[in-house]
C-alpha atoms as a PDB file:
ATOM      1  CA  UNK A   1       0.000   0.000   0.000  1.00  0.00           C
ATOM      2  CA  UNK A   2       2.978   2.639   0.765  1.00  0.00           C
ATOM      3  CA  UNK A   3       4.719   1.559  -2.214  1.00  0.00           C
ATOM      4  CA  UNK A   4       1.179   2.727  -4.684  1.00  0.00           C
ATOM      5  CA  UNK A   5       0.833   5.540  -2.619  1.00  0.00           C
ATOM      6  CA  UNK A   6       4.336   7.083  -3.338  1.00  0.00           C
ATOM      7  CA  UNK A   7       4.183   6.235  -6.645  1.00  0.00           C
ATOM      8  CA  UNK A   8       1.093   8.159  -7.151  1.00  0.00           C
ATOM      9  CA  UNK A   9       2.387  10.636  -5.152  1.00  0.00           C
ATOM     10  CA  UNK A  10       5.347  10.843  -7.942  1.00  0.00           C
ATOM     11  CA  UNK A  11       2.786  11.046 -10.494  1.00  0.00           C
ATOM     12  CA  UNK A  12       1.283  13.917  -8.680  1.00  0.00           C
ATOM     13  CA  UNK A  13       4.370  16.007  -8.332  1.00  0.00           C
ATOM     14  CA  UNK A  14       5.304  15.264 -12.351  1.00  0.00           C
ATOM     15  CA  UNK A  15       2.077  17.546 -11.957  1.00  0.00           C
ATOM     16  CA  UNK A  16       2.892  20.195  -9.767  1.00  0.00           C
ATOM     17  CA  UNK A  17       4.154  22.523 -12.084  1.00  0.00           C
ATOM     18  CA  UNK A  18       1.119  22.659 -14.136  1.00  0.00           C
ATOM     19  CA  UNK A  19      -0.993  22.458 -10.711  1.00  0.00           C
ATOM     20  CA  UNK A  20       0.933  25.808  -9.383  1.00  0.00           C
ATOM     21  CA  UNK A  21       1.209  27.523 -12.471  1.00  0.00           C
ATOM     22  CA  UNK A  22      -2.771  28.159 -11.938  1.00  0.00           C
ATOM     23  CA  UNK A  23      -2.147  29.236  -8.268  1.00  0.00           C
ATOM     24  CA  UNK A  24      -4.172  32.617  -7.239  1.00  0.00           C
ATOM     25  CA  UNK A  25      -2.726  34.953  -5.287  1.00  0.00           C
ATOM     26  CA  UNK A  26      -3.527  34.159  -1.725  1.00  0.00           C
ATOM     27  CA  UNK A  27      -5.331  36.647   0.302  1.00  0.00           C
ATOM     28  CA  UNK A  28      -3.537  39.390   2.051  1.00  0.00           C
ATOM     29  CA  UNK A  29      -6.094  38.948   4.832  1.00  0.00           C
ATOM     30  CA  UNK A  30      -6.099  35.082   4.698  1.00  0.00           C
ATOM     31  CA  UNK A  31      -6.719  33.569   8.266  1.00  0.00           C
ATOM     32  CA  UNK A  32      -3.800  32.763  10.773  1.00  0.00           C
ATOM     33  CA  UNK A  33      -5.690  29.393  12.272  1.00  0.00           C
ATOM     34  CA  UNK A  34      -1.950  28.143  13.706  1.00  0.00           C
ATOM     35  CA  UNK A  35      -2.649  27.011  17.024  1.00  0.00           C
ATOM     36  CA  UNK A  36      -4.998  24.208  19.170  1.00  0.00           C
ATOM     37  CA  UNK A  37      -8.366  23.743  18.376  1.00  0.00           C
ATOM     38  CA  UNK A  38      -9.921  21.194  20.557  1.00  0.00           C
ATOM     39  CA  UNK A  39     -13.120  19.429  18.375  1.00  0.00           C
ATOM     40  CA  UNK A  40     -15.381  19.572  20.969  1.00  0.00           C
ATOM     41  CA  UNK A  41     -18.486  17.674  21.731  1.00  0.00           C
ATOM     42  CA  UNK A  42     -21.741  18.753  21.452  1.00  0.00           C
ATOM     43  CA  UNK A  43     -24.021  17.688  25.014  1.00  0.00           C
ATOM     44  CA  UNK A  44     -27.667  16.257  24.781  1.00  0.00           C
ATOM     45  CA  UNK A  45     -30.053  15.604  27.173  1.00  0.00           C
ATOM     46  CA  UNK A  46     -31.931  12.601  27.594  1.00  0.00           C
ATOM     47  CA  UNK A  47     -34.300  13.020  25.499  1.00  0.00           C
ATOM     48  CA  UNK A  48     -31.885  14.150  22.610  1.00  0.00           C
ATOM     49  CA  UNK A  49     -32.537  17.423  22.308  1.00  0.00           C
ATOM     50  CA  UNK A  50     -28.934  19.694  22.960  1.00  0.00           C
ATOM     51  CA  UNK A  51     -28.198  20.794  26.520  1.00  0.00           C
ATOM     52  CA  UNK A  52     -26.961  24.309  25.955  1.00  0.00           C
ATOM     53  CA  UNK A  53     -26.363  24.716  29.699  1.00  0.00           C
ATOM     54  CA  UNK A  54     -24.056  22.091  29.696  1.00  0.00           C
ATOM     55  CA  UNK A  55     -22.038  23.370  26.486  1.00  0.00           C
ATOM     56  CA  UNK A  56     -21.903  26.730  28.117  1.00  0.00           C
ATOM     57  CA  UNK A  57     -20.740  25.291  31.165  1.00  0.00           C
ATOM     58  CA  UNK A  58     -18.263  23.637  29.412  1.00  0.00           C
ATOM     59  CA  UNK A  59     -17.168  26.566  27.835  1.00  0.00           C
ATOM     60  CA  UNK A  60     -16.655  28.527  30.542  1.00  0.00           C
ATOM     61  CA  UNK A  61     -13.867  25.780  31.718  1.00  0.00           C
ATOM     62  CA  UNK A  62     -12.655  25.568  28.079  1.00  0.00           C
ATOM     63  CA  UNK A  63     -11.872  29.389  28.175  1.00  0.00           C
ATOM     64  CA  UNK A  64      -9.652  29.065  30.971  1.00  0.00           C
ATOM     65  CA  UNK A  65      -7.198  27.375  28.798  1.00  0.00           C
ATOM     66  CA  UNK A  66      -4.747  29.485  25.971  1.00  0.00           C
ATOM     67  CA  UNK A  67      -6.483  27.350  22.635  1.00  0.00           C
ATOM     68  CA  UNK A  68      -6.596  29.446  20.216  1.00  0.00           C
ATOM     69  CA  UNK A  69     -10.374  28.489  19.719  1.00  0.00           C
ATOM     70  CA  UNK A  70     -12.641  25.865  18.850  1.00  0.00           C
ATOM     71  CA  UNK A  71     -13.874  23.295  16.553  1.00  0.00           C
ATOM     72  CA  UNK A  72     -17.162  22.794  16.536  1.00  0.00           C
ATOM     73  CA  UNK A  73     -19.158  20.275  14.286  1.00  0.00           C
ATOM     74  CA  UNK A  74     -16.764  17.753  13.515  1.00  0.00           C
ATOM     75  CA  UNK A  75     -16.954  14.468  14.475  1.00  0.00           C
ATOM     76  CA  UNK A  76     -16.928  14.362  17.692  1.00  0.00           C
ATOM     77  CA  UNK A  77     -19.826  17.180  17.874  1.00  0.00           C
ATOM     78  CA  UNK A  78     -21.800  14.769  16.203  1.00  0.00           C
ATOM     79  CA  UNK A  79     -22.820  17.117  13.438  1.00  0.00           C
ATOM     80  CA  UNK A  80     -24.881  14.166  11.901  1.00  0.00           C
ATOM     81  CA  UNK A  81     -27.199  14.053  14.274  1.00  0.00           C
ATOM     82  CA  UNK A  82     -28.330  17.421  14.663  1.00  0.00           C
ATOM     83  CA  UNK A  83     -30.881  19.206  12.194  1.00  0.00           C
ATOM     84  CA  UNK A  84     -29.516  22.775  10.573  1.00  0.00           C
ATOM     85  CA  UNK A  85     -31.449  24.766  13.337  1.00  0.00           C
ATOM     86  CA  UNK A  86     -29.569  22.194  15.631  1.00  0.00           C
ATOM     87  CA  UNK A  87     -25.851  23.149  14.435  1.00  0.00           C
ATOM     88  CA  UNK A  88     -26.804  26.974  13.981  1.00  0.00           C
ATOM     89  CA  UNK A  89     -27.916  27.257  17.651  1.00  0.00           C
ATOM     90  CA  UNK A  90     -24.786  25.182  18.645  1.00  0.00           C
ATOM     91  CA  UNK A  91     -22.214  27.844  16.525  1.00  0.00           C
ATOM     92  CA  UNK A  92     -24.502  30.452  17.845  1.00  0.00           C
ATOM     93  CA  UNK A  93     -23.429  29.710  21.823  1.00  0.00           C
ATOM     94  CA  UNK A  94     -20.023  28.963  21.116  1.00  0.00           C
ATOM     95  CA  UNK A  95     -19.757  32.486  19.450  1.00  0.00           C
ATOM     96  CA  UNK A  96     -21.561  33.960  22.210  1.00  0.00           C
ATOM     97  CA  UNK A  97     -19.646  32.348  25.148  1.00  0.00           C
ATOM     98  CA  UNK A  98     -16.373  31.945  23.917  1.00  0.00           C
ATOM     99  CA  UNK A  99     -13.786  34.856  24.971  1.00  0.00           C
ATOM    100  CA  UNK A 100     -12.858  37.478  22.820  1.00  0.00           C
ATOM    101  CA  UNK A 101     -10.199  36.391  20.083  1.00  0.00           C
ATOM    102  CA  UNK A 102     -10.859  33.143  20.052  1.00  0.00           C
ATOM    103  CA  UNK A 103     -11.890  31.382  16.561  1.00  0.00           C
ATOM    104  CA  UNK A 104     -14.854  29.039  15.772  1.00  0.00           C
ATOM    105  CA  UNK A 105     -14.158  26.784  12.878  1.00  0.00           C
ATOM    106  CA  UNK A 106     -17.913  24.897  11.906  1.00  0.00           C
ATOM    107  CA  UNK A 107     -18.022  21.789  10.246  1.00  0.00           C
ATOM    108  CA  UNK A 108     -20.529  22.638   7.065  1.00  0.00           C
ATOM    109  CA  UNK A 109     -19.480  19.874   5.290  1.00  0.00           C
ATOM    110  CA  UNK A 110     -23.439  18.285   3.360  1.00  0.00           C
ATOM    111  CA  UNK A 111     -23.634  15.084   1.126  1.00  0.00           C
ATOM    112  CA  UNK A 112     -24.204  17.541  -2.007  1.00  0.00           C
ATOM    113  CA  UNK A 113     -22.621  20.764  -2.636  1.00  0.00           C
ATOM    114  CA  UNK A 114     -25.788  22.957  -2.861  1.00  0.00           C
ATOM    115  CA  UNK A 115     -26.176  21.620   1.124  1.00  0.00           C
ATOM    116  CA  UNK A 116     -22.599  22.578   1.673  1.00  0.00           C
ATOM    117  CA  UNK A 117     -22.925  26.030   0.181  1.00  0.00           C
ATOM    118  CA  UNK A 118     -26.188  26.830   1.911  1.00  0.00           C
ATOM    119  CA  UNK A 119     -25.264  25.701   5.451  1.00  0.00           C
ATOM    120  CA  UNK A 120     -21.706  27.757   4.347  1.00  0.00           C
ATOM    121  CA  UNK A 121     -23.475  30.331   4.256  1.00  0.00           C
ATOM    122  CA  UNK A 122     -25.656  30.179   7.302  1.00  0.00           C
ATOM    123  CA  UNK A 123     -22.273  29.265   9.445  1.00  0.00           C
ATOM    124  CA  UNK A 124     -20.904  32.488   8.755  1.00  0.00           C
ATOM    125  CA  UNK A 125     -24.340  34.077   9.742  1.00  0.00           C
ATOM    126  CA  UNK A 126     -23.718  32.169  12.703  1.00  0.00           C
ATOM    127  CA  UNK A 127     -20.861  34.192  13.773  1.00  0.00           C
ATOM    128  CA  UNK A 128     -18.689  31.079  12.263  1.00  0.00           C
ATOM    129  CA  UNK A 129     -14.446  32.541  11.687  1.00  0.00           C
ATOM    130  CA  UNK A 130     -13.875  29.400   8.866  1.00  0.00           C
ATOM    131  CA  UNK A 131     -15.462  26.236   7.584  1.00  0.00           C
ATOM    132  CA  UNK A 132     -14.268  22.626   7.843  1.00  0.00           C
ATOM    133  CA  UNK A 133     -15.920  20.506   5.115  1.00  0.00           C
ATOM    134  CA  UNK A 134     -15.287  17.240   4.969  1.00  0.00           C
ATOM    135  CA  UNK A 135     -15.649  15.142   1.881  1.00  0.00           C
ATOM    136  CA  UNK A 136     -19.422  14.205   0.251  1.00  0.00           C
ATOM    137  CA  UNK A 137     -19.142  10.082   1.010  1.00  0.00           C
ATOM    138  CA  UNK A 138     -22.501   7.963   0.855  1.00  0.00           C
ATOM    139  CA  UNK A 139     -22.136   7.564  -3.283  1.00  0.00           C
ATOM    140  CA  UNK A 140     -18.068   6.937  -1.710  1.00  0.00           C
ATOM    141  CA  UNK A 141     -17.499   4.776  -5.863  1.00  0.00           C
ATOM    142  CA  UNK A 142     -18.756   8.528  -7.413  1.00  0.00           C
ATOM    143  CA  UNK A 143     -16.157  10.457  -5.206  1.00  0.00           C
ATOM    144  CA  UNK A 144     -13.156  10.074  -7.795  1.00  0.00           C
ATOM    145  CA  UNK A 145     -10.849  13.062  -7.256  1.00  0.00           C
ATOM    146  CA  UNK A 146     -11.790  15.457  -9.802  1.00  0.00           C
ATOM    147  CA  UNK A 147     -15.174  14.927  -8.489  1.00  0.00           C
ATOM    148  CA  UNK A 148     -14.073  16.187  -4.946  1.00  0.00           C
ATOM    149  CA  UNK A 149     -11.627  19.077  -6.429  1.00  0.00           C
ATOM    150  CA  UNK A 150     -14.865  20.169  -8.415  1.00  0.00           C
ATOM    151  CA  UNK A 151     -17.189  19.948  -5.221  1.00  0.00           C
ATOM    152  CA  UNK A 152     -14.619  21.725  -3.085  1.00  0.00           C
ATOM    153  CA  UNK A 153     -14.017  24.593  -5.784  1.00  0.00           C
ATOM    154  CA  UNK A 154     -17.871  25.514  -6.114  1.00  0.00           C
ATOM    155  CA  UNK A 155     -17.965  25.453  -2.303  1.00  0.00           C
ATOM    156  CA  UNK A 156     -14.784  27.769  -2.339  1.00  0.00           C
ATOM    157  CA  UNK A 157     -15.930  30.092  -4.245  1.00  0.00           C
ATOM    158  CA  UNK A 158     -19.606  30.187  -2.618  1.00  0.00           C
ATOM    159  CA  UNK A 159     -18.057  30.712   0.788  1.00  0.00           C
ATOM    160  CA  UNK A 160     -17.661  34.145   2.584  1.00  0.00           C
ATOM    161  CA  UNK A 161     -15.283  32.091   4.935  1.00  0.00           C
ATOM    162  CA  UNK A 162     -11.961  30.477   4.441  1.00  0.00           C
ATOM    163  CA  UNK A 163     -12.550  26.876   4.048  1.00  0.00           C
ATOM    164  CA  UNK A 164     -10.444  23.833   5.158  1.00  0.00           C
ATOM    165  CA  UNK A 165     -10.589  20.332   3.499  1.00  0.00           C
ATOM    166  CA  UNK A 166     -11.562  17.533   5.912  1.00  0.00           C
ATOM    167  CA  UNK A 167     -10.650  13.784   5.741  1.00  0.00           C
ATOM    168  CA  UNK A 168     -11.774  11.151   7.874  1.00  0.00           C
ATOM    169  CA  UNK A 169     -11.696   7.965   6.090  1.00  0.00           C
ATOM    170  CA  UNK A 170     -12.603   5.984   9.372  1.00  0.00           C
ATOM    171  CA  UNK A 171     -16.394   7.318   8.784  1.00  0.00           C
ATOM    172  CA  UNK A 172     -16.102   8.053   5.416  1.00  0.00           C
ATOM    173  CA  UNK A 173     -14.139   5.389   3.409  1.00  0.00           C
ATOM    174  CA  UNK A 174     -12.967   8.087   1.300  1.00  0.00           C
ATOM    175  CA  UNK A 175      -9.303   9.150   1.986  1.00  0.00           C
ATOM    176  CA  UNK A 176      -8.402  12.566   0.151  1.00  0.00           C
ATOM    177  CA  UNK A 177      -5.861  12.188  -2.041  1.00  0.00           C
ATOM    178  CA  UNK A 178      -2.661  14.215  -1.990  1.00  0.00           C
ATOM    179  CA  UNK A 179      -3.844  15.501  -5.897  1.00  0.00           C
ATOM    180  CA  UNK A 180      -6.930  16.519  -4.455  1.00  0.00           C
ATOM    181  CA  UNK A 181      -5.212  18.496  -1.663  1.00  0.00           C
ATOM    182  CA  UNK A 182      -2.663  19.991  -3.763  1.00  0.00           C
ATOM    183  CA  UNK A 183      -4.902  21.923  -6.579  1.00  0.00           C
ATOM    184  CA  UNK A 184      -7.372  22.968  -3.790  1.00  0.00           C
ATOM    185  CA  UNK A 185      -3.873  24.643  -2.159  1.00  0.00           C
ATOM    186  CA  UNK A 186      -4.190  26.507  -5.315  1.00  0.00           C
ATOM    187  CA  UNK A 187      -7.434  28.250  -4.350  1.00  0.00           C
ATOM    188  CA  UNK A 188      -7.200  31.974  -2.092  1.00  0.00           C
ATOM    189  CA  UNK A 189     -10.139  30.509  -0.079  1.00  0.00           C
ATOM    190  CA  UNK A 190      -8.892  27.289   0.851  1.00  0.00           C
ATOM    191  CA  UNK A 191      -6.421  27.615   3.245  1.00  0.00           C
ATOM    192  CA  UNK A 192      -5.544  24.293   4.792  1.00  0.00           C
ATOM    193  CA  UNK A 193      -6.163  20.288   4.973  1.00  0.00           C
ATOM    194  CA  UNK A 194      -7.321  18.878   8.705  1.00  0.00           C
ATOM    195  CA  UNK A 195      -6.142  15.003   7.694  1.00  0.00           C
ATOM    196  CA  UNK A 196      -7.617  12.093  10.313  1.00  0.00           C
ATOM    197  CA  UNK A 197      -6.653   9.412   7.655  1.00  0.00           C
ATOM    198  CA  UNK A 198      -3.032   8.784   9.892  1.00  0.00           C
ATOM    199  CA  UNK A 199      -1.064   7.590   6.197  1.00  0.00           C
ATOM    200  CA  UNK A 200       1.910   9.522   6.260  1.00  0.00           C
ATOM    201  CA  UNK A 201       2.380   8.957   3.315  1.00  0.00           C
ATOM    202  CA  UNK A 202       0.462  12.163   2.253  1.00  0.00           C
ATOM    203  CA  UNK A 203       2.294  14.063   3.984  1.00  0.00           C
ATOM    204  CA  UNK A 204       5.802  12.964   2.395  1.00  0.00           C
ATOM    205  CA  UNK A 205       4.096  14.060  -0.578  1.00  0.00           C
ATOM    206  CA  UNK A 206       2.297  17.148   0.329  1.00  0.00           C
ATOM    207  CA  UNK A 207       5.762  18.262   1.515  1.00  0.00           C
ATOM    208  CA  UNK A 208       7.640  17.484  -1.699  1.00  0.00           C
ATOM    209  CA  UNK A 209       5.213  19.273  -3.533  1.00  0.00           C
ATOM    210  CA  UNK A 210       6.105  22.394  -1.437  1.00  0.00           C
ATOM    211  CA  UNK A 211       2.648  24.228  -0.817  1.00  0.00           C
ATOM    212  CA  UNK A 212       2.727  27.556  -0.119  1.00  0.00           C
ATOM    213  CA  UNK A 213       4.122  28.759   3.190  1.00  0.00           C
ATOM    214  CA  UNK A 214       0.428  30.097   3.925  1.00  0.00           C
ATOM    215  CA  UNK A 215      -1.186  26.666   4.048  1.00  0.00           C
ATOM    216  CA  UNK A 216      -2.022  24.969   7.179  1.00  0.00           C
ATOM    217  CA  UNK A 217      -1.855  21.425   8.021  1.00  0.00           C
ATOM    218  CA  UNK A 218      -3.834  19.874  10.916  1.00  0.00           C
END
């Protein structure tokens, strides 16, 4: 399996060239999200519905510590079970309760990329600093990569917040390839990759292909 991967990843970097020669000028304003972000969960009460007490209590401890904010949304919010009201409201209270200068990145990542654009949208209405959109996954054979670099270009360009690719294979199946990565690093709106796939191998590639000095790895 590491031997395929880093001889696509070869492919990819015969590539690069063409791949950066299409690179847009990055954003003199682009968003410094260096730092830690804990993903935090989202509370419920017993009978399911979210305990905003609880997440503001939780808060309170959370800004005690120096992160530099929080992600909310992502897995381990369990952003699937909640309804769009649901993950407004949550984005809503973190906003409200966390301290000044701390960042809220919101998972908006939908199943199609109307969804993803809308709830985009609605995040940064939210009082939302950036996006984390992970990759579309229930038609997972449909999800080749130019499929993904097209979803996550439309969804670029739609967003009024920097957006950051998100791969999580272990509840996707779908592990974002380092081609994928690379020509979305070309993009002023996409300004990092948050990878929970653990195959270094990516990485030795992403590195090799030297990104731009602005993009952020998580």
């Amino acid at each position: 399996m590491l031997i395929r991967r880093w001889k696509a990843c070869k492919n990819y970097l015969l590539h690069a060239n063409n791949l950066f020669s299409k690179r847009c000028l990055s954003s003199a304003a682009q968003l410094d999200v260096s730092g830690i972000y804990p993903p935090i969960t989202t509370p419920f009460k017993t009978n399911e519905d979210i305990d905003f007490a609880k997440l503001k209590e939780n808060l309170q401890k959370w800004n005690k510590i120096p992160f530099k904010g929080y992600v909310a949304l992502g897995s381990n919010g369990e952003a699937v079970h909640q309804s769009v009201e649901e993950k407004l409201d949550v984005v809503k209270c973190i906003k409200e309760n966390a301290v000044d200068g701390k960042l809220v990145i919101a998972g908006s990542g939908c199943e199609s990329t109307r969804a993803t654009i809308d709830l985009t949208n609605k995040m940064a209405a939210a009082g939302a600093d950036a996006v984390l959109v992970v990759t579309p996954c229930f038609f997972k054979g449909k999800m080749t990569n130019a499929a993904l670099i097209d979803h996550y270009t439309k969804v670029a360009d739609a967003s009024p917040l920097p957006v950051l690719l998100y791969s999580v294979p272990g509840n996707t199946a779908i592990d974002m390839a380092a081609e994928v990565v690379i020509a979305m690093s070309c993009h002023p709106n996409v300004i990092g990759f948050k990878d929970s796939g653990g195959d270094v191998s990516i990485w030795t590639c992403l590195v090799l292909s030297k990104l731009s000095s602005n993009w952020q790895h998580f």
